[in-house]
Structure formats: C-alpha cells, structure tokens
C-alpha atoms as a PDB file:
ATOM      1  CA  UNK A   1     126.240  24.405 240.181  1.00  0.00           C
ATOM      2  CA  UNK A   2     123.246  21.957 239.875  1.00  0.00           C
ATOM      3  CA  UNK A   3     122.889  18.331 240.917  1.00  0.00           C
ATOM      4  CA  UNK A   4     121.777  15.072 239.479  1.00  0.00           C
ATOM      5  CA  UNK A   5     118.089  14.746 239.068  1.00  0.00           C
ATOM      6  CA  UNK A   6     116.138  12.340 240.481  1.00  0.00           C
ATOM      7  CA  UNK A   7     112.716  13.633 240.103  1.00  0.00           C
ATOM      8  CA  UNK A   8     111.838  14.948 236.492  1.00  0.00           C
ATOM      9  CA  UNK A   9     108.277  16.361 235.263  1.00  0.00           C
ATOM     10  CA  UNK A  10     107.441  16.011 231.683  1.00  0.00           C
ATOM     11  CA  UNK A  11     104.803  18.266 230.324  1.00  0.00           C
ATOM     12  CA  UNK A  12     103.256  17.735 227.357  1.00  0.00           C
ATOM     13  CA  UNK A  13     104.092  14.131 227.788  1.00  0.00           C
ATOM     14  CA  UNK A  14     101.718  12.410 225.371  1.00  0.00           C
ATOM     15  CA  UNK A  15     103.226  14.616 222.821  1.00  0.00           C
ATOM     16  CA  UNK A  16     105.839  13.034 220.012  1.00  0.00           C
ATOM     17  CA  UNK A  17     109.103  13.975 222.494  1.00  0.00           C
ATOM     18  CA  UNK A  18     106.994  13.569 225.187  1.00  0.00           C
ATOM     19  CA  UNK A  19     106.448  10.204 224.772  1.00  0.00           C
ATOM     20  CA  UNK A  20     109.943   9.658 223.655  1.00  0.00           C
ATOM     21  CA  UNK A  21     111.060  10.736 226.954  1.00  0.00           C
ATOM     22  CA  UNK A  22     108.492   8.851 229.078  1.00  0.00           C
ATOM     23  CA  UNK A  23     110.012   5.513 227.117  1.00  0.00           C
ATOM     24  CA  UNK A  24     113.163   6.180 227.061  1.00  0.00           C
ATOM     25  CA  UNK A  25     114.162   7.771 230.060  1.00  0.00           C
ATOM     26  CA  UNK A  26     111.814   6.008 232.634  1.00  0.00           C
ATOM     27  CA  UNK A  27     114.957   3.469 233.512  1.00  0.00           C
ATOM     28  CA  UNK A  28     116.946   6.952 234.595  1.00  0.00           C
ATOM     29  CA  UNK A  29     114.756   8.706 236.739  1.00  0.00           C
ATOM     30  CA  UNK A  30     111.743   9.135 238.698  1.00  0.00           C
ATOM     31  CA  UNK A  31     109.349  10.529 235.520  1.00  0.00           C
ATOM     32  CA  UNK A  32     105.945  12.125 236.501  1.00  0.00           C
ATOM     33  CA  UNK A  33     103.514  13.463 234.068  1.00  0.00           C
ATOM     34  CA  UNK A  34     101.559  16.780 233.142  1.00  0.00           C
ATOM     35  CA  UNK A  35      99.114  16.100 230.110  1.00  0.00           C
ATOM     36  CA  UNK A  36      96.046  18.129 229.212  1.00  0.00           C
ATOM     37  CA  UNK A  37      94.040  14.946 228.953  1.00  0.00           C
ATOM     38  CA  UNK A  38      93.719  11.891 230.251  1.00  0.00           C
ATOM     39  CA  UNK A  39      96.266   8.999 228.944  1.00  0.00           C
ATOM     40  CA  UNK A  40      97.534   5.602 228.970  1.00  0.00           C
ATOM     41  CA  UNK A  41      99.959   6.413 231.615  1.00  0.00           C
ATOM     42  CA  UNK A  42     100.204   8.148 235.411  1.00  0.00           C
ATOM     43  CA  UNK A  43      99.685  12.016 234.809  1.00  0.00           C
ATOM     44  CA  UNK A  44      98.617  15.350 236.326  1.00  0.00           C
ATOM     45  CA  UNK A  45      95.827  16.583 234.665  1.00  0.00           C
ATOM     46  CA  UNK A  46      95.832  20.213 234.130  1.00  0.00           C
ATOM     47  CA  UNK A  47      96.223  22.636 231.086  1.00  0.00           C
ATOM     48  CA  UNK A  48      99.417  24.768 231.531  1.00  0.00           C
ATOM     49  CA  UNK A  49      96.768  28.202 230.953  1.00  0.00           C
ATOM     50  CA  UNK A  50      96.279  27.801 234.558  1.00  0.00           C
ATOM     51  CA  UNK A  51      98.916  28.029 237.041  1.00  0.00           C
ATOM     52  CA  UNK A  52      96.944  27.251 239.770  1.00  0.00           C
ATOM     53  CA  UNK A  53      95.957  23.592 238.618  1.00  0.00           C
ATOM     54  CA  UNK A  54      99.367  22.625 237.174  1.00  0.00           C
ATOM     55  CA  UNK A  55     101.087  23.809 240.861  1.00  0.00           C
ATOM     56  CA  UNK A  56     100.544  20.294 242.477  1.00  0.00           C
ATOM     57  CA  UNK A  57     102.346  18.538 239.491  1.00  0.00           C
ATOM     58  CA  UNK A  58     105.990  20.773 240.424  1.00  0.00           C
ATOM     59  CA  UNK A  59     105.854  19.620 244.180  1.00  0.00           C
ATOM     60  CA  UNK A  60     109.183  17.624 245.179  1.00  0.00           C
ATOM     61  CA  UNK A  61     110.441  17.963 241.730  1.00  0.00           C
ATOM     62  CA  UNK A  62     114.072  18.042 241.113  1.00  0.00           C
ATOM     63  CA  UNK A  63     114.293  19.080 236.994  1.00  0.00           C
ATOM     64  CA  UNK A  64     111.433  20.031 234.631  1.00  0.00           C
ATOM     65  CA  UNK A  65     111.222  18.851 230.926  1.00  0.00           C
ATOM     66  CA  UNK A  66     108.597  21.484 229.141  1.00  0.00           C
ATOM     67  CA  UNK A  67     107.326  19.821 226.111  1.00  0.00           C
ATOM     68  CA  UNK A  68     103.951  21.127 226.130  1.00  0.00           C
ATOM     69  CA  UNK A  69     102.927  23.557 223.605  1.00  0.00           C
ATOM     70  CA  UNK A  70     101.142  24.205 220.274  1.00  0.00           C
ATOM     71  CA  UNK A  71     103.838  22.424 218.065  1.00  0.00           C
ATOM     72  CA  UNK A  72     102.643  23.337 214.315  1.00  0.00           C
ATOM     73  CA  UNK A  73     104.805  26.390 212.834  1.00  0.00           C
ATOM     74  CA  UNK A  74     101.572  27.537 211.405  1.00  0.00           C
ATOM     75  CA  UNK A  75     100.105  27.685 214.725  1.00  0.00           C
ATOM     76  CA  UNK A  76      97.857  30.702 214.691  1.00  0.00           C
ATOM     77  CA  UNK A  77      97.495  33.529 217.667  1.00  0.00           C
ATOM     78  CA  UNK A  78      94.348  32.489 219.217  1.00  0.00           C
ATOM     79  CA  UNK A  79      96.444  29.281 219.983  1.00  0.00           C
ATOM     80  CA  UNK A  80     100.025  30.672 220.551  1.00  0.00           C
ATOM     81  CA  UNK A  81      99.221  33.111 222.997  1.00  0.00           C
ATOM     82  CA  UNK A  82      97.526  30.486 225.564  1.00  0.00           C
ATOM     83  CA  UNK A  83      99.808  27.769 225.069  1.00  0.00           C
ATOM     84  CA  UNK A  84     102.785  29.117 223.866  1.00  0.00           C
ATOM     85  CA  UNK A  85     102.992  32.564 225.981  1.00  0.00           C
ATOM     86  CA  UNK A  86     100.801  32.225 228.845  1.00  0.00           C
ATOM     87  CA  UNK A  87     101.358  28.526 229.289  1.00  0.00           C
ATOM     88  CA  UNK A  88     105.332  29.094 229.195  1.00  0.00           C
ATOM     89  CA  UNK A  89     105.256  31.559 232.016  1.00  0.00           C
ATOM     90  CA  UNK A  90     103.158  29.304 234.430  1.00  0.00           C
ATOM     91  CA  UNK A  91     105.399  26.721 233.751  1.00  0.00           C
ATOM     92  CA  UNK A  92     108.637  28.646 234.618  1.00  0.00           C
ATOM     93  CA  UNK A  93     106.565  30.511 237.807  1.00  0.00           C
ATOM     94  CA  UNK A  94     105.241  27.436 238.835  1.00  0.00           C
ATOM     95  CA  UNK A  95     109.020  25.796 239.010  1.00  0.00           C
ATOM     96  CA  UNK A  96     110.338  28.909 240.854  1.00  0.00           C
ATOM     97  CA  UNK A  97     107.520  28.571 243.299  1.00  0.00           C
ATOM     98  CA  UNK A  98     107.860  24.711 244.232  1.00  0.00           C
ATOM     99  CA  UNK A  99     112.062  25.097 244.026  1.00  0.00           C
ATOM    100  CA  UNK A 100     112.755  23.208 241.181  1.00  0.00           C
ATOM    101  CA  UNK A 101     116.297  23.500 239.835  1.00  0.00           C
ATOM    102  CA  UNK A 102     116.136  22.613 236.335  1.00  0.00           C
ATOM    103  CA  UNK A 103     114.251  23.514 233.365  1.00  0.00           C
ATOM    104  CA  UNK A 104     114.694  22.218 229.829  1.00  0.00           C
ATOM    105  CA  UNK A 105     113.164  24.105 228.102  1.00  0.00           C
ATOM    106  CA  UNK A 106     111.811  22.282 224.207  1.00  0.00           C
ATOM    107  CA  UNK A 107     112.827  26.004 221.608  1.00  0.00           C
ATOM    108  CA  UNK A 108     112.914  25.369 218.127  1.00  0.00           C
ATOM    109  CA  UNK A 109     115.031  25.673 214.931  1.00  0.00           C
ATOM    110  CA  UNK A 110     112.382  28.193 214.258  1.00  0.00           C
ATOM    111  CA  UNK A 111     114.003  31.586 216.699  1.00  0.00           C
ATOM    112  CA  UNK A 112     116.140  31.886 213.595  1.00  0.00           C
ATOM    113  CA  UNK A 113     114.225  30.339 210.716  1.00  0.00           C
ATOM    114  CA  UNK A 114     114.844  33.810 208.799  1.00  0.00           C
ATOM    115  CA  UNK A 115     118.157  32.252 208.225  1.00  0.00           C
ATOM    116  CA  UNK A 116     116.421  29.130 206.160  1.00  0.00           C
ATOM    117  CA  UNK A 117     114.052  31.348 204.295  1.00  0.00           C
ATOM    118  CA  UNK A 118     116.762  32.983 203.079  1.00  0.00           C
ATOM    119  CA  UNK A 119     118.833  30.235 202.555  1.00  0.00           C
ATOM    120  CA  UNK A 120     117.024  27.536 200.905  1.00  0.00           C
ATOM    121  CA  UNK A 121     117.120  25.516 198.606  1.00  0.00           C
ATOM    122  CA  UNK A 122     121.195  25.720 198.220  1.00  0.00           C
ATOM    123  CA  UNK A 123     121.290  25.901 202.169  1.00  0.00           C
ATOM    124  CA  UNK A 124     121.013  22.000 202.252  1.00  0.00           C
ATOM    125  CA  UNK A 125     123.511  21.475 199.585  1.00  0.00           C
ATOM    126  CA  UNK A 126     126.387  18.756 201.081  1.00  0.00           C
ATOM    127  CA  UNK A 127     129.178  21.630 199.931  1.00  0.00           C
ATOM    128  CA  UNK A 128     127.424  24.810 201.298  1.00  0.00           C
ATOM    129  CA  UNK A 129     129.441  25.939 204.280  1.00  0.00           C
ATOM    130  CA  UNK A 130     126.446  28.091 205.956  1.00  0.00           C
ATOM    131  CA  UNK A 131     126.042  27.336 209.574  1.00  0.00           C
ATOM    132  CA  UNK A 132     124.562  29.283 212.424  1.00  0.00           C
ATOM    133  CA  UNK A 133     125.526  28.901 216.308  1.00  0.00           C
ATOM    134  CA  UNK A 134     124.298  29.847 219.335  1.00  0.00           C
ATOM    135  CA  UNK A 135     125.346  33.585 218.882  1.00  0.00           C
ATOM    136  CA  UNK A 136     123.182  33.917 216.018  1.00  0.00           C
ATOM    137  CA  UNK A 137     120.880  36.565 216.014  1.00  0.00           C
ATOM    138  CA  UNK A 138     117.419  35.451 216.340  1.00  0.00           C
ATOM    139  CA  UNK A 139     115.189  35.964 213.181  1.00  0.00           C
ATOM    140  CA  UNK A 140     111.700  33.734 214.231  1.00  0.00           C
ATOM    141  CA  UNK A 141     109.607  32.892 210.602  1.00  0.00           C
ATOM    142  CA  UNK A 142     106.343  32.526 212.425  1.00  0.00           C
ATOM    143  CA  UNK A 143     104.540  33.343 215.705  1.00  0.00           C
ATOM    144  CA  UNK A 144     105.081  29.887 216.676  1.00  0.00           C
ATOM    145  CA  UNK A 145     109.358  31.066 216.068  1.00  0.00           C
ATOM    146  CA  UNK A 146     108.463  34.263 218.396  1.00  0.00           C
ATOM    147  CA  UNK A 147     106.652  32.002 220.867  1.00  0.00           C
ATOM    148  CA  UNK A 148     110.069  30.142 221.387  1.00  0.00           C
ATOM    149  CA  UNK A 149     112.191  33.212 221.622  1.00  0.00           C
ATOM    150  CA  UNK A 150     109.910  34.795 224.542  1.00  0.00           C
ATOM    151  CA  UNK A 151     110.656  31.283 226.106  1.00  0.00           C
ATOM    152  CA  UNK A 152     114.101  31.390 226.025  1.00  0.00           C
ATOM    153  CA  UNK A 153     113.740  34.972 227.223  1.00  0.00           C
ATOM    154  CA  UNK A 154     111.789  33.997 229.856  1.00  0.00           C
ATOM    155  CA  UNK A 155     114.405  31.385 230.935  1.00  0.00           C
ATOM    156  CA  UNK A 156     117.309  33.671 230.705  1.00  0.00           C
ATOM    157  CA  UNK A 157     115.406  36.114 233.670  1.00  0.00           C
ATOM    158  CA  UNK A 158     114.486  33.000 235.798  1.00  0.00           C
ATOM    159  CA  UNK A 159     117.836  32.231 235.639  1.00  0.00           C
ATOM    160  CA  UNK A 160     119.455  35.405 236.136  1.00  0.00           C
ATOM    161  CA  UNK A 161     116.613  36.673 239.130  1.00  0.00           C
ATOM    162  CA  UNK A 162     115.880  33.452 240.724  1.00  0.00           C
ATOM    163  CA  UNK A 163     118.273  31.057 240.148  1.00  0.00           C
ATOM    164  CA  UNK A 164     117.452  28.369 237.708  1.00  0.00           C
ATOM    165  CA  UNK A 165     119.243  26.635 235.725  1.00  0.00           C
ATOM    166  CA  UNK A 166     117.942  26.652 232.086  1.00  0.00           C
ATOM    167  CA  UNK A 167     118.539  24.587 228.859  1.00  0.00           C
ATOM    168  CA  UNK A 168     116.991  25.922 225.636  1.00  0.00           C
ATOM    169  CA  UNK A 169     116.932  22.950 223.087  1.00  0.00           C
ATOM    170  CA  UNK A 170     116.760  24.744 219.630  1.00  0.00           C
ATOM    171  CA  UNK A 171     114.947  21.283 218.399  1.00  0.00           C
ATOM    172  CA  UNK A 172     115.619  19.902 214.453  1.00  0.00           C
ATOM    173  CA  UNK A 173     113.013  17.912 213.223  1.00  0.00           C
ATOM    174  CA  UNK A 174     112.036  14.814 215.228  1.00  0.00           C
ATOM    175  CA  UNK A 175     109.699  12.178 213.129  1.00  0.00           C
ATOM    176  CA  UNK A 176     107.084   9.437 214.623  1.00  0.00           C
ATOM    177  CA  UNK A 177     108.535   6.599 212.399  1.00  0.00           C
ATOM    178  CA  UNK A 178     111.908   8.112 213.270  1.00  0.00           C
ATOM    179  CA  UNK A 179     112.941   7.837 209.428  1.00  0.00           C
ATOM    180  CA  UNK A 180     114.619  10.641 207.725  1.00  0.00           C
ATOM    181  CA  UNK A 181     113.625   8.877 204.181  1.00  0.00           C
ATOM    182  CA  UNK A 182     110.245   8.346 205.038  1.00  0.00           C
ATOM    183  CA  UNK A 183     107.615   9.439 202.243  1.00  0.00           C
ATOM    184  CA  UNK A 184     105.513  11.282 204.490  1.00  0.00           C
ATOM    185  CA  UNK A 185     108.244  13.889 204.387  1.00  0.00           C
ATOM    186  CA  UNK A 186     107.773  15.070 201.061  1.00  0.00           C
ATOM    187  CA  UNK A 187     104.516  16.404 202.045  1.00  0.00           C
ATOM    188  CA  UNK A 188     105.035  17.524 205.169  1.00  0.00           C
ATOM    189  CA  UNK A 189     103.684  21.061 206.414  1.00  0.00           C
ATOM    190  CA  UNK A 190     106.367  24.113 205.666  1.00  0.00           C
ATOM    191  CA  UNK A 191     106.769  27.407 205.541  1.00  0.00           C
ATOM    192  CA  UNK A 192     109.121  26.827 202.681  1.00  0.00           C
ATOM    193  CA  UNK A 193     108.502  26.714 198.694  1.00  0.00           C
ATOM    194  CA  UNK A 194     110.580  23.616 198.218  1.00  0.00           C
ATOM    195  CA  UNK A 195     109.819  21.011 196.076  1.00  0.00           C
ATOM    196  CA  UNK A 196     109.898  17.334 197.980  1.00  0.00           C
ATOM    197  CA  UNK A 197     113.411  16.603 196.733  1.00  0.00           C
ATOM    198  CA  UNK A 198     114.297  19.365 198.650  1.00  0.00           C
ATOM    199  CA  UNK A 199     112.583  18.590 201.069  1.00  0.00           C
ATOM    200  CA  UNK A 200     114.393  15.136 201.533  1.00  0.00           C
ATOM    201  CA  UNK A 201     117.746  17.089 200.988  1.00  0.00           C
ATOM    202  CA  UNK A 202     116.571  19.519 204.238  1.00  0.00           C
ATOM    203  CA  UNK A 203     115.975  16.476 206.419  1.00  0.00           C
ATOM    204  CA  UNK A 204     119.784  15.559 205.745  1.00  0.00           C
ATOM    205  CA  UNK A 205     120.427  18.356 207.991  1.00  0.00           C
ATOM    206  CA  UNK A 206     117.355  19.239 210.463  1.00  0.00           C
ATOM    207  CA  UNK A 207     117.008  15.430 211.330  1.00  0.00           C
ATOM    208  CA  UNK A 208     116.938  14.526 215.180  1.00  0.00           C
ATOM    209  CA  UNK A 209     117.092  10.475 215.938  1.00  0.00           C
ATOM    210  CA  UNK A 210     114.234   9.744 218.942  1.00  0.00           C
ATOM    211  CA  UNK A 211     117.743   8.092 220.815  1.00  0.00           C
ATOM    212  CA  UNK A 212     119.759  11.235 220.332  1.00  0.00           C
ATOM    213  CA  UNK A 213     116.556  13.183 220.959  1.00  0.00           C
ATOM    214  CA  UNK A 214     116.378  11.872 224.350  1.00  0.00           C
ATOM    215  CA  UNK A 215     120.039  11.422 225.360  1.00  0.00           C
ATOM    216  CA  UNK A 216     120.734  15.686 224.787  1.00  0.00           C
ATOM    217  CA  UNK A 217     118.009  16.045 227.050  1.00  0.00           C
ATOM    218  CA  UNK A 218     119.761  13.817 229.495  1.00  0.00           C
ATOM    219  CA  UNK A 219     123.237  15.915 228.659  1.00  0.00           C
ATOM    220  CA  UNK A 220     120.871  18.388 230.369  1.00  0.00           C
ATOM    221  CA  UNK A 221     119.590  17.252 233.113  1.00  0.00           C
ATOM    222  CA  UNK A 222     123.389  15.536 233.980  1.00  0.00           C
ATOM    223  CA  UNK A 223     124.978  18.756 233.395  1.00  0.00           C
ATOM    224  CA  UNK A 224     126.370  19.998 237.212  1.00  0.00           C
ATOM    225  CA  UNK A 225     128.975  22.694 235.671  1.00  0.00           C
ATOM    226  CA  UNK A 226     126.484  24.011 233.742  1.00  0.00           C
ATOM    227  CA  UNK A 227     123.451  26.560 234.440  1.00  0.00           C
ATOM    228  CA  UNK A 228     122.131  28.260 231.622  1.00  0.00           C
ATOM    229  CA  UNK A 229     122.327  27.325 227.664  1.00  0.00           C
ATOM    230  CA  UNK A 230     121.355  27.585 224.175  1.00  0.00           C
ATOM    231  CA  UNK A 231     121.943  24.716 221.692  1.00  0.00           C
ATOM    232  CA  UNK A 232     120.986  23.014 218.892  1.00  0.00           C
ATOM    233  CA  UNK A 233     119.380  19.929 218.712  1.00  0.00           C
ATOM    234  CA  UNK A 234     120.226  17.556 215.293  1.00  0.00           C
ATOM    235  CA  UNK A 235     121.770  14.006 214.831  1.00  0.00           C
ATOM    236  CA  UNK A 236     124.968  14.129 213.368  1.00  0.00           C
ATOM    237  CA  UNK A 237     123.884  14.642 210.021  1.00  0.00           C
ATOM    238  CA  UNK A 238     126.254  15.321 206.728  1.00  0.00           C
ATOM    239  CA  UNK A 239     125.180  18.779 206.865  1.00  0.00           C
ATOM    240  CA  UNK A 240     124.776  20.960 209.965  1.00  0.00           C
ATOM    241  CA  UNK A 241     123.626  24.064 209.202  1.00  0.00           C
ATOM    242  CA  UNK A 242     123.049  24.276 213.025  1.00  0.00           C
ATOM    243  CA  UNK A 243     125.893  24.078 214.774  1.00  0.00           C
ATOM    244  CA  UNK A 244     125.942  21.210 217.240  1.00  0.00           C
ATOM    245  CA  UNK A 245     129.788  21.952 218.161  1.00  0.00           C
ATOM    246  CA  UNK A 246     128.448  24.363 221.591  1.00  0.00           C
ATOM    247  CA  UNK A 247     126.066  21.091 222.533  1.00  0.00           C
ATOM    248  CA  UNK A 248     128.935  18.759 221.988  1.00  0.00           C
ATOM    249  CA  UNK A 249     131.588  21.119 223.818  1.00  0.00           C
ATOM    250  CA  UNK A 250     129.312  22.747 227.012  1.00  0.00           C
ATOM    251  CA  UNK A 251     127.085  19.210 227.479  1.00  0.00           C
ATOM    252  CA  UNK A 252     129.077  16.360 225.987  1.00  0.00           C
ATOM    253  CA  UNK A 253     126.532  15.496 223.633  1.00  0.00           C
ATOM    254  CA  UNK A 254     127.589  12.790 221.088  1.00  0.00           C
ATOM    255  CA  UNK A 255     125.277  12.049 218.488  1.00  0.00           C
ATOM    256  CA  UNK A 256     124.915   8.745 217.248  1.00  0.00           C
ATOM    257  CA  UNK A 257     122.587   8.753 214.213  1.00  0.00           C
ATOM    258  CA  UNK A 258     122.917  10.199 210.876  1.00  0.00           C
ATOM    259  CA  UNK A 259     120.663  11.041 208.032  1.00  0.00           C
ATOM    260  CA  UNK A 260     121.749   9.544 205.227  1.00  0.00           C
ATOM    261  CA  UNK A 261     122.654  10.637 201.704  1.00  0.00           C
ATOM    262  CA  UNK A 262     122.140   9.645 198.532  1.00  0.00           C
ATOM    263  CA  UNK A 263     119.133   6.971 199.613  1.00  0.00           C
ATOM    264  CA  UNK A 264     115.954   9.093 199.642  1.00  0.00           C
ATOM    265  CA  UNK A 265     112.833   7.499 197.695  1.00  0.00           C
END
C-alpha cells in the first residue's frame, strides 16, 4: 500500500480549493504549485494542455492534488475538452512518468447530477430519505458532469495498469466566504429551476466547510491501506443526500461543520 506524503503538487492552486489547500495544508507538507498564471505565491507556470511544460512541476513528487480545471457546470466544449479532457490526461501521464504515487483527483457531485434533476425540490427536504453512494450509477447533467466521469475513468486505468493510487473526491459545494447562509447563494449559477429558498434548503445538504474541505483531502493523502476510491465530499450536514458513510468508513473522515437549519436569510 502507499506511504505518507511528503511532497504534494497542487494544480490549479490559485483556484477556490486550491488556495484552501495552499493555506491550510502548508504546515503538513512540502506544497509546490502548478498555476496557469503567475501568482502571489511559488508556482510552476504551465497550462495543463501541454504535457511537456507541466513535466518539470511532477519531478520528486510524492502525491498530486489536481484542482485545475474549468470549474463552472455550464462550462461549454470549446473549454471542457482542453481543460477538462486533455488537461486531465497530462496530468495523470505526467504523474506516471515522474513516479508519483498519489493522485487526488477534485470529481464533482455532478457524475450523477441526473439524480438531483430528478429529485429536486423535495430531494432537500430534512425527512426525504433519498441518498446515493458510491455504487451509484453515474448520470453527469452537463459536459462539465461527463468531464469528471472520464477523470475518474482515467484514474481507475492508471491505477489498475500502472499502479497509482487514486482518490476521486465527488466535491459538494465549497463557498469563498465559507457561509452556507450567505445571500450570494440565492443567485448562484444552476442547472436547476429552484427558487432561492430552495436554493438555501439545497446548501443544507451539498455544503463543504473550507476545514473539512481540506482535512478529506488529507484522509487521502494519509491513507496507506488504501489505493483506489470514490467518495463524497460534504460537511456533515442535516441532510446527506450523498452518502459520506464510504468516506467516513474507507478514510476516517470526520466532518466537523454543519449547515444549519432553520437560519437562512
């Protein structure tokens, strides 16, 4: 099985999780950087379409955390198949080439959004016992959903032909104030039709703290008895309609935050 990290890679690390990770996890290990552009902070610059120039930034790396993609659900073609597709692959070649042992690997709720189309509104009621697990089958709602299921595909052959250990993080929704009842919520981007008390009601189940954000990818990169998963990634909100029990179980993830209920504006 794997080893303890010392040397981790962020991509995509002036991103929202990116930077979460650079902050919060610098006192843990030895963080490097891969950012498109130039930034505050140490980094390798090199866009992830081109293996060639992101190759330096793998050498003498122990794990990789890949962050860096086109993030919006509405992210259209000409942008998913560069950064999402093509930028995936280089990232998971470029690992296998330098010997890196770990990639975690930033999926999305989105590989089975079908479920939530479906499902909403009643899907966030408190007293709706819907929840889907790992074994789900995948249903993407978008090209940016499809773009995450290649990934995990991808992962799931790197492991199985070469060796490395992969974490897919089937990510809930992580916020920049980091406040489930914050008003820029009710007019956030969706693929839903849901008015923005339902959207508040949503966010008492798809809401990720930044600290539990950053401590499941640690349950990651600690993990030695572990070498390949799929889990959800949430705080430990009053309603799960992701199941966080295989996270919890396989990675000893204990979430400390909760969304809470009854206090949106």
């Amino acid at each position: 099985m794997g080893t303890r990290p010392e040397r981790v890679l962020v991509t995509g690390a002036s991103g929202l999780i990116g930077q979460i990770v650079m902050e919060r996890l610098a006192d843990r290990y030895q963080l490097s950087a891969l950012t498109r552009r130039p930034v505050e902070f140490p980094s390798h610059i090199a866009n992830i379409e081109d293996l060639d120039a992101i190759l330096p930034a793998f050498e003498r790396i122990d794990a990789v955390v890949h962050l860096a993609a086109s993030p919006a659900v509405d992210t259209p073609w000409e942008s998913i198949l560069p950064d999402n597709l093509i930028g995936t692959y280089n990232v998971f070649e470029a690992a296998r080439r330098a010997g890196v042992e770990t990639v975690v690997f930033a999926s999305s709720n989105h590989t089975i959004g079908g479920y939530e189309t479906d499902g909403a509104p009643d899907l966030y009621r408190l007293d709706d016992e819907r929840a889907y697990d790992h074994t789900a089958e995948v249903r993407p709602d978008s090209l940016y959903g499809v773009s995450k299921v290649y990934g995990e595909a991808l992962g799931r052959y790197y492991h199985d032909k070469f060796g490395l250990r992969v974490f897919n993080l089937r990510i809930g929704s992580v916020l920049a104030d980091d406040d489930p009842r914050s008003e820029r919520i009710a007019s956030s981007t969706s693929l839903l039709d849901i008015t923005p008390a339902e959207t508040y009601a949503r966010y008492r189940g798809t809401w990720l703290s930044q600290r539990d954000c950053a401590e499941l990818i640690v349950r990651c990169l600690e993990s030695t008895e572990v070498d390949w998963a799929v889990v959800y990634g949430i705080s430990n909100n009053p309603r799960q309609f992701w199941d966080i029990g295989h996270a919890r179980e396989l990675l000893g993830y204990a979430p400390v935050d909760s969304a809470p209920v009854g206090d949106e504006p």
